[in-house]
PDB file of N, CA and C in Angstrom:
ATOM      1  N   UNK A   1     -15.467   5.077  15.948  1.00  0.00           N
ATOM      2  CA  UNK A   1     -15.334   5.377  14.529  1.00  0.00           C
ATOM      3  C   UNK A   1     -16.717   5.299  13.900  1.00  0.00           C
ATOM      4  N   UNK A   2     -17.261   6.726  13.273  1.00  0.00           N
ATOM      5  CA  UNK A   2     -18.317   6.414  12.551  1.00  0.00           C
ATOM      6  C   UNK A   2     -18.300   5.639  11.257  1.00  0.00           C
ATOM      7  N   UNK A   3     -19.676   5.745  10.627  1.00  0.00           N
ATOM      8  CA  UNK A   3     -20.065   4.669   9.649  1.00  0.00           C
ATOM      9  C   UNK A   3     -19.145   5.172   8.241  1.00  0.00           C
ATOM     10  N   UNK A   4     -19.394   6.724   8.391  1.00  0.00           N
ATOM     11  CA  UNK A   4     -18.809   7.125   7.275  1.00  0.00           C
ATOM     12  C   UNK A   4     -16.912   6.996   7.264  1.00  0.00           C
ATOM     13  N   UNK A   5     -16.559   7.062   8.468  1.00  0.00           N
ATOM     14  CA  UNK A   5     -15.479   6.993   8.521  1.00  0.00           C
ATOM     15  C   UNK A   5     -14.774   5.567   8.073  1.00  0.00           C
ATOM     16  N   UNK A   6     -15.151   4.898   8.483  1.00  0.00           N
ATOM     17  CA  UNK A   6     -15.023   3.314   7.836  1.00  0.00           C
ATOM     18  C   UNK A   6     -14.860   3.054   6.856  1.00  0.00           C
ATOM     19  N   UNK A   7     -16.384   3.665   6.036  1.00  0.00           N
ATOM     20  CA  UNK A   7     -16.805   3.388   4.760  1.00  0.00           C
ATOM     21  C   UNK A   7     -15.271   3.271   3.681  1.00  0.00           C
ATOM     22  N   UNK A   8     -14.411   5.052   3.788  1.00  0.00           N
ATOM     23  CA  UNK A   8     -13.319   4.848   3.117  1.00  0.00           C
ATOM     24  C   UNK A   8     -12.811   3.798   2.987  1.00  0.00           C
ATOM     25  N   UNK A   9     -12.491   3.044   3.783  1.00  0.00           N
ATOM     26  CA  UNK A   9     -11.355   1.616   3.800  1.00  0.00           C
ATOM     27  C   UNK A   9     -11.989   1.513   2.222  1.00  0.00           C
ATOM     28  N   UNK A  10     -13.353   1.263   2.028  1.00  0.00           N
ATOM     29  CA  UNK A  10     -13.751   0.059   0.991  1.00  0.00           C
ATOM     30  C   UNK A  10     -13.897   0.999  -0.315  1.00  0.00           C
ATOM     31  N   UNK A  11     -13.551   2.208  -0.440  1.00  0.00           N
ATOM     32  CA  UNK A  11     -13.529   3.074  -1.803  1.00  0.00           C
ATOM     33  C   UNK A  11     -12.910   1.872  -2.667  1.00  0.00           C
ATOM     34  N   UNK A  12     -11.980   1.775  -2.436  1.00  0.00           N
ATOM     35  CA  UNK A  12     -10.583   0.811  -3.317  1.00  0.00           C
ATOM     36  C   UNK A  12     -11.658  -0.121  -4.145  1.00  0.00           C
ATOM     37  N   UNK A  13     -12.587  -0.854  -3.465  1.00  0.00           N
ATOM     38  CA  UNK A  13     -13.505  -2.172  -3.959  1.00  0.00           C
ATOM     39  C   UNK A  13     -14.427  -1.431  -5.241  1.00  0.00           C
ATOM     40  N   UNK A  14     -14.242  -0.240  -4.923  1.00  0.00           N
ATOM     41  CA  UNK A  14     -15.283   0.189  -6.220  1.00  0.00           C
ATOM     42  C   UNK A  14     -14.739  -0.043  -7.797  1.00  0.00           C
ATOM     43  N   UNK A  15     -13.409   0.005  -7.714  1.00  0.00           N
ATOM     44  CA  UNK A  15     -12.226   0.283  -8.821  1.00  0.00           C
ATOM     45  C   UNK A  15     -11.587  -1.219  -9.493  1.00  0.00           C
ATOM     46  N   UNK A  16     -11.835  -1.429 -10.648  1.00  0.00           N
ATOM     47  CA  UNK A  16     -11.027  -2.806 -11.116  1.00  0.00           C
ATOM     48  C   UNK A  16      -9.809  -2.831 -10.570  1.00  0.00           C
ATOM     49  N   UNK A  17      -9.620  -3.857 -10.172  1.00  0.00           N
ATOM     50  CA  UNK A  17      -8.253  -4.338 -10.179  1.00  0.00           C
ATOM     51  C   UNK A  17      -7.269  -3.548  -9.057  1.00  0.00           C
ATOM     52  N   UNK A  18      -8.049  -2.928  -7.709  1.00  0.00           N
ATOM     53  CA  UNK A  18      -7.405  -2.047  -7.400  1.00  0.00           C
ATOM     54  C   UNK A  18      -5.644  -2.395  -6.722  1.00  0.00           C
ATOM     55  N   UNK A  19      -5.903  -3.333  -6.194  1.00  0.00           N
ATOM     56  CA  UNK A  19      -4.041  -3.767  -5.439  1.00  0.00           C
ATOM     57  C   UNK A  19      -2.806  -3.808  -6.688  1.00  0.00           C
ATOM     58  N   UNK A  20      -3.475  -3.209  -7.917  1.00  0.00           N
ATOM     59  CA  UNK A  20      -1.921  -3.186  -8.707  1.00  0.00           C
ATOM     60  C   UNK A  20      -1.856  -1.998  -8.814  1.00  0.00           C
ATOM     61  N   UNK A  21      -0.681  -1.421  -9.463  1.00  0.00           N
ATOM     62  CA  UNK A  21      -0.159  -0.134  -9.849  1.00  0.00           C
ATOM     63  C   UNK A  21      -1.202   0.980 -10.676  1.00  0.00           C
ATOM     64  N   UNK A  22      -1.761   0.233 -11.521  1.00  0.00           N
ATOM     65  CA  UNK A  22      -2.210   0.771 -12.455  1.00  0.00           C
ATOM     66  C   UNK A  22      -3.766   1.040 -11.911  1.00  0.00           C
ATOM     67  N   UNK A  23      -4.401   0.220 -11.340  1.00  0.00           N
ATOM     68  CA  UNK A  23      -5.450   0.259 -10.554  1.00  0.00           C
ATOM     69  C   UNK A  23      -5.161   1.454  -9.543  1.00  0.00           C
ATOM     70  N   UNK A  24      -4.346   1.240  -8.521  1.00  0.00           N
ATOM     71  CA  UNK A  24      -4.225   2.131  -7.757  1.00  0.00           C
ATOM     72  C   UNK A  24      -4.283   3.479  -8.073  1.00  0.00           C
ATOM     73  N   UNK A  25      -2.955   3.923  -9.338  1.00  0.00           N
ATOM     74  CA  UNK A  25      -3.903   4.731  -9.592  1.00  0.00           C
ATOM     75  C   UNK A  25      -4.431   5.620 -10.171  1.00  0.00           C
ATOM     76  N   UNK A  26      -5.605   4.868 -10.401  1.00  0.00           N
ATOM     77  CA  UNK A  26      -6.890   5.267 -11.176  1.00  0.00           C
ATOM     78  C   UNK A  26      -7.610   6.221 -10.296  1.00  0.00           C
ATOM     79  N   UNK A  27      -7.645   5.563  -8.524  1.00  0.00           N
ATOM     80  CA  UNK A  27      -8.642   6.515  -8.353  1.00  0.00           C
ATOM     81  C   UNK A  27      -7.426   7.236  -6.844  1.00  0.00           C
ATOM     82  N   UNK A  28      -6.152   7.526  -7.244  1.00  0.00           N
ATOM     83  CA  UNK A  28      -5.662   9.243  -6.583  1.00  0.00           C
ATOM     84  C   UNK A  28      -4.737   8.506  -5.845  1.00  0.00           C
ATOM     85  N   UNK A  29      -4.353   7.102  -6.195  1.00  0.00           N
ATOM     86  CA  UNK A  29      -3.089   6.684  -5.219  1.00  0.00           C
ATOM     87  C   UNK A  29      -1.732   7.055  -6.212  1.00  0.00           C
ATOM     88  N   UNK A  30      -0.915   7.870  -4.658  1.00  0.00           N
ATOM     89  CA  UNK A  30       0.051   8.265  -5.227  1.00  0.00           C
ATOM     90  C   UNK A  30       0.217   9.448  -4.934  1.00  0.00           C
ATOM     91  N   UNK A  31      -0.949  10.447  -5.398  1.00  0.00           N
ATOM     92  CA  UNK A  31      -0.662  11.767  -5.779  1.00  0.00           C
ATOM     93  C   UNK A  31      -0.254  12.778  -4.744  1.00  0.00           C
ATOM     94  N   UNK A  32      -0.549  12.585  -3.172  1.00  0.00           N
ATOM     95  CA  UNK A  32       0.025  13.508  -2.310  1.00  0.00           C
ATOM     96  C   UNK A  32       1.781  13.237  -2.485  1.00  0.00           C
ATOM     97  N   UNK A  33       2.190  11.997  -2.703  1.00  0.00           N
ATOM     98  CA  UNK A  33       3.453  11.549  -2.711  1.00  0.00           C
ATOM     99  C   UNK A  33       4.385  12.328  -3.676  1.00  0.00           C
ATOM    100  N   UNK A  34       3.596  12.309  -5.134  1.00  0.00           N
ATOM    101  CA  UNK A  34       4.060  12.686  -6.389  1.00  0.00           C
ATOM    102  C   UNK A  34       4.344  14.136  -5.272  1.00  0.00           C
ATOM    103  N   UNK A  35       3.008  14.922  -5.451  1.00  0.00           N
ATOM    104  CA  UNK A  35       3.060  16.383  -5.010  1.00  0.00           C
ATOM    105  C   UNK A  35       4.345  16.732  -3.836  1.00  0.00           C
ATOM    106  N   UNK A  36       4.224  16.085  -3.248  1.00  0.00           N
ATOM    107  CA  UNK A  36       5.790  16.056  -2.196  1.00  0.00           C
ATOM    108  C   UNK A  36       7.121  16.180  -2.957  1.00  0.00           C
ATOM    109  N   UNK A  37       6.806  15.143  -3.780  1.00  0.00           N
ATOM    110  CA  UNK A  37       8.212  15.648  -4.528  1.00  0.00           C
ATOM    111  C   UNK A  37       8.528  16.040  -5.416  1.00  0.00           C
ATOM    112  N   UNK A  38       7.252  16.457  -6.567  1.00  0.00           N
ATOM    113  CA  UNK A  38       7.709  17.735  -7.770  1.00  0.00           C
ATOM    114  C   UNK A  38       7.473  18.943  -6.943  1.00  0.00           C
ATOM    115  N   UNK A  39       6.769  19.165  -5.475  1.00  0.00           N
ATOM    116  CA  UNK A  39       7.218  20.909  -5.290  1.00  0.00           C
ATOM    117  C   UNK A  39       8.367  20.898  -4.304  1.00  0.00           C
ATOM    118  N   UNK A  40       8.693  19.705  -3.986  1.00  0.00           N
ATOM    119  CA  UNK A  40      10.019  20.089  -2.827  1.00  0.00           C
ATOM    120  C   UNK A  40       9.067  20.476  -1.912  1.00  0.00           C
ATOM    121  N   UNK A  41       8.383  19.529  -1.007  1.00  0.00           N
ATOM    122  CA  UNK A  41       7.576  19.962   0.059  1.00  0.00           C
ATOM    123  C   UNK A  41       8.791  20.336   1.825  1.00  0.00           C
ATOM    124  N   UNK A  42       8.839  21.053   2.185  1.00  0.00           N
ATOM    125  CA  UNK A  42       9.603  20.967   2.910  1.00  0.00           C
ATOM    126  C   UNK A  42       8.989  19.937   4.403  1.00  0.00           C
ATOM    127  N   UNK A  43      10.180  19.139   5.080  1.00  0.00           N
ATOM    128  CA  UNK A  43       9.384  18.323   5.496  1.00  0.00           C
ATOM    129  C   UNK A  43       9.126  18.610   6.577  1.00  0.00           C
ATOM    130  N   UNK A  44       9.031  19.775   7.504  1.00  0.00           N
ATOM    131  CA  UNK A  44       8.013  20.573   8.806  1.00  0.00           C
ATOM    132  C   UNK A  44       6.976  20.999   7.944  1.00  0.00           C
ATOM    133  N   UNK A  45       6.464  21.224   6.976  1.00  0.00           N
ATOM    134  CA  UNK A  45       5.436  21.499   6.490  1.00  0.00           C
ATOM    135  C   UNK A  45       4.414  20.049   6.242  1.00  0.00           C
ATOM    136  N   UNK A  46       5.364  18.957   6.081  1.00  0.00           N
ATOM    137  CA  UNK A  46       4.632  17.814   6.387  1.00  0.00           C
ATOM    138  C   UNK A  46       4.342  16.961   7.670  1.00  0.00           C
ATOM    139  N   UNK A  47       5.439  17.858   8.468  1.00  0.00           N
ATOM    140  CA  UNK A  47       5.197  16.968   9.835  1.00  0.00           C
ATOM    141  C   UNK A  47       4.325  17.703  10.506  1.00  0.00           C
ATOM    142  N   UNK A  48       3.933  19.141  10.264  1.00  0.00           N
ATOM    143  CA  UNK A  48       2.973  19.892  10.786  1.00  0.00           C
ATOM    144  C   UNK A  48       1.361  19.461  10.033  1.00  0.00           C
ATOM    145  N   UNK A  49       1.570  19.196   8.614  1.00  0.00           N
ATOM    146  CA  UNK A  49       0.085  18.175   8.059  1.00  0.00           C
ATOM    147  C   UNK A  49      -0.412  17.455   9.104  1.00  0.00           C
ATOM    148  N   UNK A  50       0.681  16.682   8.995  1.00  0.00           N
ATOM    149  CA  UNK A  50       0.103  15.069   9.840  1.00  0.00           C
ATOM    150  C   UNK A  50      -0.099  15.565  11.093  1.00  0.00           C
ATOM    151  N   UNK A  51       0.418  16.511  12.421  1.00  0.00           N
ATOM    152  CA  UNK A  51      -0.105  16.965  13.492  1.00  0.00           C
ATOM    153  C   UNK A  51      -1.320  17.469  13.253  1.00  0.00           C
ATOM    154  N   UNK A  52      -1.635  18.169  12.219  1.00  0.00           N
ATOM    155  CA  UNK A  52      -3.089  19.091  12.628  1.00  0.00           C
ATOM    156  C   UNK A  52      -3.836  18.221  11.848  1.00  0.00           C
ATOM    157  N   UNK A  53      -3.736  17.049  11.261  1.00  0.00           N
ATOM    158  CA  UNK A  53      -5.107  16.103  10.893  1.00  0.00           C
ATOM    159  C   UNK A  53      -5.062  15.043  11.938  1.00  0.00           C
ATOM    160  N   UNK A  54      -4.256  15.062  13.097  1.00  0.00           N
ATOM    161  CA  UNK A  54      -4.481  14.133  14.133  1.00  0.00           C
ATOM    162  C   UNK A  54      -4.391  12.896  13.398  1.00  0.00           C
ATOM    163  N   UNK A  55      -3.397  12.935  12.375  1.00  0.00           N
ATOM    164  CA  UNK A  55      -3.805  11.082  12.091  1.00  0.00           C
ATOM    165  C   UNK A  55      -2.891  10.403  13.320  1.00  0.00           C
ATOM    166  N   UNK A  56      -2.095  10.728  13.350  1.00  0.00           N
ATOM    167  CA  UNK A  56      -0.980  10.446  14.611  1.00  0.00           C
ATOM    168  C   UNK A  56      -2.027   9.615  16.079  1.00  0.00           C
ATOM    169  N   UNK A  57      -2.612  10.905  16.628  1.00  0.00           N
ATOM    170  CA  UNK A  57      -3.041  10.849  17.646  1.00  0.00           C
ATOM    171  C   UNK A  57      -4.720   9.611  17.397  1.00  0.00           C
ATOM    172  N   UNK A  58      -5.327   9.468  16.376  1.00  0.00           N
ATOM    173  CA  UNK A  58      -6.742   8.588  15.745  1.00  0.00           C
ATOM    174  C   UNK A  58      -5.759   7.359  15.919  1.00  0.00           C
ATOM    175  N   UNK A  59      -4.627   7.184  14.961  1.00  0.00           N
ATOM    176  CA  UNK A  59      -4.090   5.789  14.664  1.00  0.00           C
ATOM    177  C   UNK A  59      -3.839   5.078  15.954  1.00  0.00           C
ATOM    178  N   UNK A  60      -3.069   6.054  17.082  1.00  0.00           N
ATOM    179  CA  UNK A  60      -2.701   5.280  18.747  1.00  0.00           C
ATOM    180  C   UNK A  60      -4.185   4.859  19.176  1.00  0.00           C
ATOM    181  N   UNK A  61      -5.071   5.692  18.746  1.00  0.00           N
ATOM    182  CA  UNK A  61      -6.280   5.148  19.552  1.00  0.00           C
ATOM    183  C   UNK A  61      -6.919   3.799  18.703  1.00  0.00           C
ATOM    184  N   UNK A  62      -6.821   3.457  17.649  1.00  0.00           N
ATOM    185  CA  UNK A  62      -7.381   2.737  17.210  1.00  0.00           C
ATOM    186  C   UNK A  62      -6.201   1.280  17.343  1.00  0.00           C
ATOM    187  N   UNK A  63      -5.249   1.563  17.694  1.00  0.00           N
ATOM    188  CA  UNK A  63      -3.809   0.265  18.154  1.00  0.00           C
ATOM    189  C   UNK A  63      -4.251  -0.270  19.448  1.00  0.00           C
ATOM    190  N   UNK A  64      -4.392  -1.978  19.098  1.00  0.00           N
ATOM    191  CA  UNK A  64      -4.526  -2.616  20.438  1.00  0.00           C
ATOM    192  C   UNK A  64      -3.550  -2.533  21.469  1.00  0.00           C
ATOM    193  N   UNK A  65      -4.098  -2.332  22.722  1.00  0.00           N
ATOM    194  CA  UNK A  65      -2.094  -2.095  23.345  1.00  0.00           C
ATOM    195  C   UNK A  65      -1.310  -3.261  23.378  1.00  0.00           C
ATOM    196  N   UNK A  66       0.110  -3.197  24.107  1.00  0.00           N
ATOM    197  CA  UNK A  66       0.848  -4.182  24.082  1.00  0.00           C
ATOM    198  C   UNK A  66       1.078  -4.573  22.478  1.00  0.00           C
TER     199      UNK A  66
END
């Protein structure tokens, strides 16, 4: 995992108060969620997202085994 890739985790620290509601969000938590469900996302259109950004396949690699 590069440097920049990391870095995200700590966006959140930039933002007051980020672990509450209102903090969160300030800076975009939420909004793929919202968007899912004011357009009626159909959900192969989301299970095909998550295949072609490989988060699936990054997250197993980054899981200790066992």
């Amino acid at each position: 995992m590069s440097y920049e890739q990391n870095f995200v985790l700590f966006e959140a620290l930039k933002h007051e108060r980020p672990w509450t509601l209102e903090g969160y969000r300030k800076f975009g938590g939420y909004e793929a969620w919202e968007a899912v469900l004011r357009d009626k996302t159909p959900r192969e259109k989301i299970i095909d997202e998550v295949k072609a950004s490989d988060f699936a396949a990054g997250a197993a690699q980054r899981s200790p085994p066992g």
